[in-house]
Each structure stands twice: as structure tokens, then as C-alpha cells.
C-alpha atoms as a PDB file:
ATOM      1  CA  UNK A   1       0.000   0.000   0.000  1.00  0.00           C
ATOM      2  CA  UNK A   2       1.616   3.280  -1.047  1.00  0.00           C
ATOM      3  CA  UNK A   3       0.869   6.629   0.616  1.00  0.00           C
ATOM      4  CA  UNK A   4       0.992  10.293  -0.296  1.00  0.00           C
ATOM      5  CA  UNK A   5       4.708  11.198  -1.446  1.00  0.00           C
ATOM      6  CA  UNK A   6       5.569  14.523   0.445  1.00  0.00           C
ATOM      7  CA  UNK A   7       7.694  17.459  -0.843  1.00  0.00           C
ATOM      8  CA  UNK A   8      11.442  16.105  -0.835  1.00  0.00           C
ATOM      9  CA  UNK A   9      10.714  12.928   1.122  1.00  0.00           C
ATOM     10  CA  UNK A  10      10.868   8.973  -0.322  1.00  0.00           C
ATOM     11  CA  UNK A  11       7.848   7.184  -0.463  1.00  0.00           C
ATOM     12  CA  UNK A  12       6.863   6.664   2.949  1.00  0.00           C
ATOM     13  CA  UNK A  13       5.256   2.771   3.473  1.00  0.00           C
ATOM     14  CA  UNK A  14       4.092   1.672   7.031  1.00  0.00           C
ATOM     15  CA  UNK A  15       7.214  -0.587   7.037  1.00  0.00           C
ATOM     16  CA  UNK A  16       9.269   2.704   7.199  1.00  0.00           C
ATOM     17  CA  UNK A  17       7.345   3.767  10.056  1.00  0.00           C
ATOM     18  CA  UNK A  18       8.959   1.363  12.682  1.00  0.00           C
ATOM     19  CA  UNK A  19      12.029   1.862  10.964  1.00  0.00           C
ATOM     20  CA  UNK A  20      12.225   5.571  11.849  1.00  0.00           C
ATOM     21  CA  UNK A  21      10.693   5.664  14.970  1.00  0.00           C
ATOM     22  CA  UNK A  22      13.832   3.172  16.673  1.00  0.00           C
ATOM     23  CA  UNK A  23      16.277   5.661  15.000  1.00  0.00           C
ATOM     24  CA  UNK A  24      17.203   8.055  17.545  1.00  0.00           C
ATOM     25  CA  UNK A  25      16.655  11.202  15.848  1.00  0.00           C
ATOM     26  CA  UNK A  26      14.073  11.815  12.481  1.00  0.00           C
ATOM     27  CA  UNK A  27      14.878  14.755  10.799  1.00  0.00           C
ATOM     28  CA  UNK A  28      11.847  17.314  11.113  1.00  0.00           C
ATOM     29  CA  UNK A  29      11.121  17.167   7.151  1.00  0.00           C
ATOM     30  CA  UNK A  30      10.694  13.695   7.779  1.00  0.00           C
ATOM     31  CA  UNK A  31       8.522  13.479  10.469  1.00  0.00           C
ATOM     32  CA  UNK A  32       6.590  16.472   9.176  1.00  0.00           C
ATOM     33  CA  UNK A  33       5.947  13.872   5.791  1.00  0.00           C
ATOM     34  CA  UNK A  34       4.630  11.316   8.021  1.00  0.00           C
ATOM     35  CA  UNK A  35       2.449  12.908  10.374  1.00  0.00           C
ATOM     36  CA  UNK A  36       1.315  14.675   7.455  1.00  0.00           C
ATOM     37  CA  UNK A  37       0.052  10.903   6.035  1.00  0.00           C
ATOM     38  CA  UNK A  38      -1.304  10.075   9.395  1.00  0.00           C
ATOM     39  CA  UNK A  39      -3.491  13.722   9.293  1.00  0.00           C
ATOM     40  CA  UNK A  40      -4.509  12.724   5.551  1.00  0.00           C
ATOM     41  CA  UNK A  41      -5.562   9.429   7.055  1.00  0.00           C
ATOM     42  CA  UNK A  42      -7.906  11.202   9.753  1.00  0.00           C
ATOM     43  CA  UNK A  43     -11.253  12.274   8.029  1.00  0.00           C
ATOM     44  CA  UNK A  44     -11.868  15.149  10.331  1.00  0.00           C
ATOM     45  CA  UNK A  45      -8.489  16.268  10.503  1.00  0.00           C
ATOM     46  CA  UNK A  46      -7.795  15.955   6.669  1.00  0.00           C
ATOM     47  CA  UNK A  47     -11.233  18.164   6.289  1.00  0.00           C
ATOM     48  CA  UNK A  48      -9.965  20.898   8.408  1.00  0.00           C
ATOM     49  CA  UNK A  49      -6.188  21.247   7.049  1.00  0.00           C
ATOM     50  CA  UNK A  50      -7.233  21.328   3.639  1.00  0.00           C
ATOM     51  CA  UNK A  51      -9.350  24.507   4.257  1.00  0.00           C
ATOM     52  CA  UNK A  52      -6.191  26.179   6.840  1.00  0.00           C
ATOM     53  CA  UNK A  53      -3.961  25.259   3.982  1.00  0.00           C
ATOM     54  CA  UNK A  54      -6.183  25.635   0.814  1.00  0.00           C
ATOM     55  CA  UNK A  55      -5.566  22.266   0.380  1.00  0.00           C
ATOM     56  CA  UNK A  56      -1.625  22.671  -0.510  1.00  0.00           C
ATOM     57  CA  UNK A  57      -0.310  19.861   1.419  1.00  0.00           C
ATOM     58  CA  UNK A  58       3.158  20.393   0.499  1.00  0.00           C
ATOM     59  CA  UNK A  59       2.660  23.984   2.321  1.00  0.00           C
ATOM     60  CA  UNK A  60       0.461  21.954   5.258  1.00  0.00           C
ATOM     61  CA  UNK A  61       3.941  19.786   5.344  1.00  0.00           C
ATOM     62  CA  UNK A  62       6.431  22.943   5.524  1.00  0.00           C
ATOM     63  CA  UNK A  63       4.705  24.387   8.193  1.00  0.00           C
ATOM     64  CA  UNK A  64       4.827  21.038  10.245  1.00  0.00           C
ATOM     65  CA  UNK A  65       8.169  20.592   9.576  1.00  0.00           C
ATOM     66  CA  UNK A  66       9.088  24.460  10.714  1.00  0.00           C
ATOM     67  CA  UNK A  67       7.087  23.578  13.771  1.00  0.00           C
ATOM     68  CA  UNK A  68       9.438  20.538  14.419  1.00  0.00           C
ATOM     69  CA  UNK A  69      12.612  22.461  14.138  1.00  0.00           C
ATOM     70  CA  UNK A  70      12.800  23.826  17.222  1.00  0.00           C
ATOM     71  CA  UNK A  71      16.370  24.976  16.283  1.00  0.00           C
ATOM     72  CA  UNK A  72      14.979  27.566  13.611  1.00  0.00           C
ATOM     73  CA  UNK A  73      15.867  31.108  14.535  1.00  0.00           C
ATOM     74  CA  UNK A  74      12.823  32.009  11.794  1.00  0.00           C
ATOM     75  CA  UNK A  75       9.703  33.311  13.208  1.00  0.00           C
ATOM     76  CA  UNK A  76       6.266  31.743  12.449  1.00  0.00           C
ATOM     77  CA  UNK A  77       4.272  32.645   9.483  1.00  0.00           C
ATOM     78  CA  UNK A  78       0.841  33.290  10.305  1.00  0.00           C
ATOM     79  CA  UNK A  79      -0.569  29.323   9.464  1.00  0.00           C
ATOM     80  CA  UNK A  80       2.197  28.285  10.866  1.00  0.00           C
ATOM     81  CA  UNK A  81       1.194  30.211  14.013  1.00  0.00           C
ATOM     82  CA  UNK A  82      -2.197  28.843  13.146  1.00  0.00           C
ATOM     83  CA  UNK A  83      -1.592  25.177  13.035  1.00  0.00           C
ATOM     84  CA  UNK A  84       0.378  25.516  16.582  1.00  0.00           C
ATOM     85  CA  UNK A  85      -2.838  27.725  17.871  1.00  0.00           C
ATOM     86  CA  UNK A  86      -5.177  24.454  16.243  1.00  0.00           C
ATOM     87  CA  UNK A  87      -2.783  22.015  17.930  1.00  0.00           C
ATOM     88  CA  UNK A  88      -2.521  23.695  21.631  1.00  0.00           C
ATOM     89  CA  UNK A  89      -5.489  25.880  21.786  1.00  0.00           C
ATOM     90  CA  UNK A  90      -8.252  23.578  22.673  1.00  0.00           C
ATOM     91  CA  UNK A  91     -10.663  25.422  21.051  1.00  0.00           C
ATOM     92  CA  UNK A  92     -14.091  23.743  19.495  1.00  0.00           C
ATOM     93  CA  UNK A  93     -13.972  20.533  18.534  1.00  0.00           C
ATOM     94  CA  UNK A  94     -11.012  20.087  16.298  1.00  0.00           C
ATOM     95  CA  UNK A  95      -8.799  21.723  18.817  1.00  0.00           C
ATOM     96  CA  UNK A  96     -10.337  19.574  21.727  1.00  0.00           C
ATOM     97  CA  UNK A  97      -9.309  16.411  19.064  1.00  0.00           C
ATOM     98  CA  UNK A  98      -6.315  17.353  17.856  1.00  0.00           C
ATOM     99  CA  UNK A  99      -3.943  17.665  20.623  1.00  0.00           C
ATOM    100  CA  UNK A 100      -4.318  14.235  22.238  1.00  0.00           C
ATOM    101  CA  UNK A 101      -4.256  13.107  18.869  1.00  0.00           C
ATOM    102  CA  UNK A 102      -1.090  14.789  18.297  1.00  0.00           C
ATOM    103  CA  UNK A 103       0.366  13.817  21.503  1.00  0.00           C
ATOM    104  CA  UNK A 104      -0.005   9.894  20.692  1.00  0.00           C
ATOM    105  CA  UNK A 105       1.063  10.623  16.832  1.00  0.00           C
ATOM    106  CA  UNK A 106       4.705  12.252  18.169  1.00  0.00           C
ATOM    107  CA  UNK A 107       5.278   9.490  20.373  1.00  0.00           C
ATOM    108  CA  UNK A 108       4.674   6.856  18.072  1.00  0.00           C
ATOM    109  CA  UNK A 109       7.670   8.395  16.130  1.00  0.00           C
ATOM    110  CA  UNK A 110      10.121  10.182  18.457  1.00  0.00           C
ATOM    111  CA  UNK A 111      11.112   9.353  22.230  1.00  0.00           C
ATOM    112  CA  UNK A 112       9.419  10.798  25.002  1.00  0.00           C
ATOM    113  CA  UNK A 113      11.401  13.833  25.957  1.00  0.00           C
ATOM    114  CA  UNK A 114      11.414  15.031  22.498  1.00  0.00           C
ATOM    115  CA  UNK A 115       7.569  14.678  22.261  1.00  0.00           C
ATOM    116  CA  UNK A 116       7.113  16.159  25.791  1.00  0.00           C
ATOM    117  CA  UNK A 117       9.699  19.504  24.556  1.00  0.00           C
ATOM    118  CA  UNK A 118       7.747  19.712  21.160  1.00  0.00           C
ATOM    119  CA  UNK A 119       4.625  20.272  22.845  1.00  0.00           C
ATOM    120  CA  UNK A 120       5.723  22.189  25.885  1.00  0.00           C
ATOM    121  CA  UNK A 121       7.403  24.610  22.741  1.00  0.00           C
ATOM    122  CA  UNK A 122       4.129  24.599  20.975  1.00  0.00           C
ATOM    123  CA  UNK A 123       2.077  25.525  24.180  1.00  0.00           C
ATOM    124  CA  UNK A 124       4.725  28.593  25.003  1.00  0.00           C
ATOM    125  CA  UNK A 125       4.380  29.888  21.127  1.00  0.00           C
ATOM    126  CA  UNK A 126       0.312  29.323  21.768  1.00  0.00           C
ATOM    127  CA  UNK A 127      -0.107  31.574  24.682  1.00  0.00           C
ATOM    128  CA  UNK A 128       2.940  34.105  23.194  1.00  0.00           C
ATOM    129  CA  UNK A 129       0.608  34.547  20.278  1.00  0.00           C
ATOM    130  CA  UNK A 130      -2.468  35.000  22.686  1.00  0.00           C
ATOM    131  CA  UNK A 131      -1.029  37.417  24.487  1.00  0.00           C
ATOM    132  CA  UNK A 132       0.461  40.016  21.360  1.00  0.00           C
ATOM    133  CA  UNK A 133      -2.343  42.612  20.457  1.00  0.00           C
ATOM    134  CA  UNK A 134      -4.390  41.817  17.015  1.00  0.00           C
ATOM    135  CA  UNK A 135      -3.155  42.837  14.238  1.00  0.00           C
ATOM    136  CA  UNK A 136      -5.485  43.943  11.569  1.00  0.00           C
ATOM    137  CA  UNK A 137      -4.729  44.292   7.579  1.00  0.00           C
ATOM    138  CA  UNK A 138      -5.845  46.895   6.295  1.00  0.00           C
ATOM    139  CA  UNK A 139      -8.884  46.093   4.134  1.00  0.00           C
ATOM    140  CA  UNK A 140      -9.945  44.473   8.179  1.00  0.00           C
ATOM    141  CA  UNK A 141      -9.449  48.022   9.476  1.00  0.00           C
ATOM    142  CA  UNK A 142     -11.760  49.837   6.658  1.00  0.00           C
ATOM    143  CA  UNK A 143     -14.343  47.320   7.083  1.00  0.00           C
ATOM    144  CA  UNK A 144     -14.662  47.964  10.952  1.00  0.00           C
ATOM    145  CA  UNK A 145     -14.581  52.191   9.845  1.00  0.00           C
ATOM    146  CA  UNK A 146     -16.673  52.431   7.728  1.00  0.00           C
ATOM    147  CA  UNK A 147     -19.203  50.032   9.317  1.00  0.00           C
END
């Protein structure tokens, strides 16, 4: 059974799966490709990313990936910042869904520690994002004027 080929990845087969998740590290574009197969997999999940991401996976697979690096000095772009808000925020039911979800999905693939920094990361950028005043563009700002 194949599965979706991501942006600069190999074919990823289930076989691969146990593979990667005894190596001790997984680079993040890697990971990022298969957690991106496991969301595809999920109906509700798939539903929602393809409307976040206008249904550009490879995009949906970048931003994972950027979320995994923890080393990047880059700051988020705003799905990016997005996707960590839909993974940590707890809001309706995707949110509520999600982040257990994505809990068991990074520990099926990475060790412990690495899954428990990931998310403690992702909850910090979550509530540093909650906490920054709105930022309107600027059609947002003549809308609310001229209402």
C-alpha cells in the first residue's frame, strides 16, 4: 500500500514507520511527511487542514516541519502560528481532538522527551501569540470604519 509522497521525502510505506521511529533522531522534514500521512488518514483532521492550507499539502507539510525544528531562529508565518494555535489551543472541537491526537502521533515516532519539549514549545508559542495585540490588515481596518 503506497501513501501520499511529500515534498522532498521517499515514499513513505508503514514498514518505514517502525524503521524511523527506533532511530534516535528523524529529521523534522521527515517526520513532518509522516504525520502529514497520518493527518490525511484522519477524516476530520484531513477536512480541516485542507481549508487552513487551501488544500496545498506540500505547504500543510512545511509548516509542520518548521514547527518541528525547534532549532529555527525564523519566526512563524501566520498558518504556521495557526496550526500551533489548532494544535494547543483547545478550542471547538477540532482543537479539543487534535492535541491528544497529536500527543499519541509524536510518540509513536520520536522518544518521550522530544515529544514532551515539542509540545511544551508549541504551548509557550500558543499563549505568546495570545497574548500580542491583534493585528489587523488593512482592508480588516476599513471594514470595521466604515461600518
Amino acid at each position: 500500500m503506497e501513501y501520499w509522497k511529500g515534498a522532498g521525502t521517499d515514499q513513505i510505506m508503514p514498514a518505514d514507520y517502525v524503521a524511523l521511529a527506533n532511530a534516535d533522531r528523524i529529521e523534522p522534514q521527515k517526520l513532518a511527511g509522516m504525520l502529514v500521512v497520518e493527518l490525511r488518514h484522519h477524516g476530520h483532521f484531513n477536512n480541516v487542514l485542507t481549508h487552513i492550507f487551501a488544500a496545498d499539502w506540500r505547504e500543510a507539510e512545511a509548516a509542520l516541519a518548521r514547527l518541528l525544528d525547534l532549532n529555527s531562529e525564523s519566526d512563524l508565518s501566520n498558518r504556521e502560528a495557526d496550526l500551533v494555535s489548532l494544535l494547543c489551543g483547545e478550542r471547538g472541537v477540532t482543537g479539543k481532538l487534535m492535541r491528544p491526537w497529536m500527543a499519541a502521533q509524536l510518540r509513536r515516532f520520536v522518544p518521550n522527551e522530544s515529544a514532551d519539549r515539542l509540545e511544551r514549545t508549541w504551548f509557550a508559542w500558543h499563549n505568546l501569540r495570545m497574548i500580542l495585540p491583534v493585528r489587523f490588515r488593512k482592508s480588516a481596518m476599513r471594514a470595521i470604519r466604515d461600518a
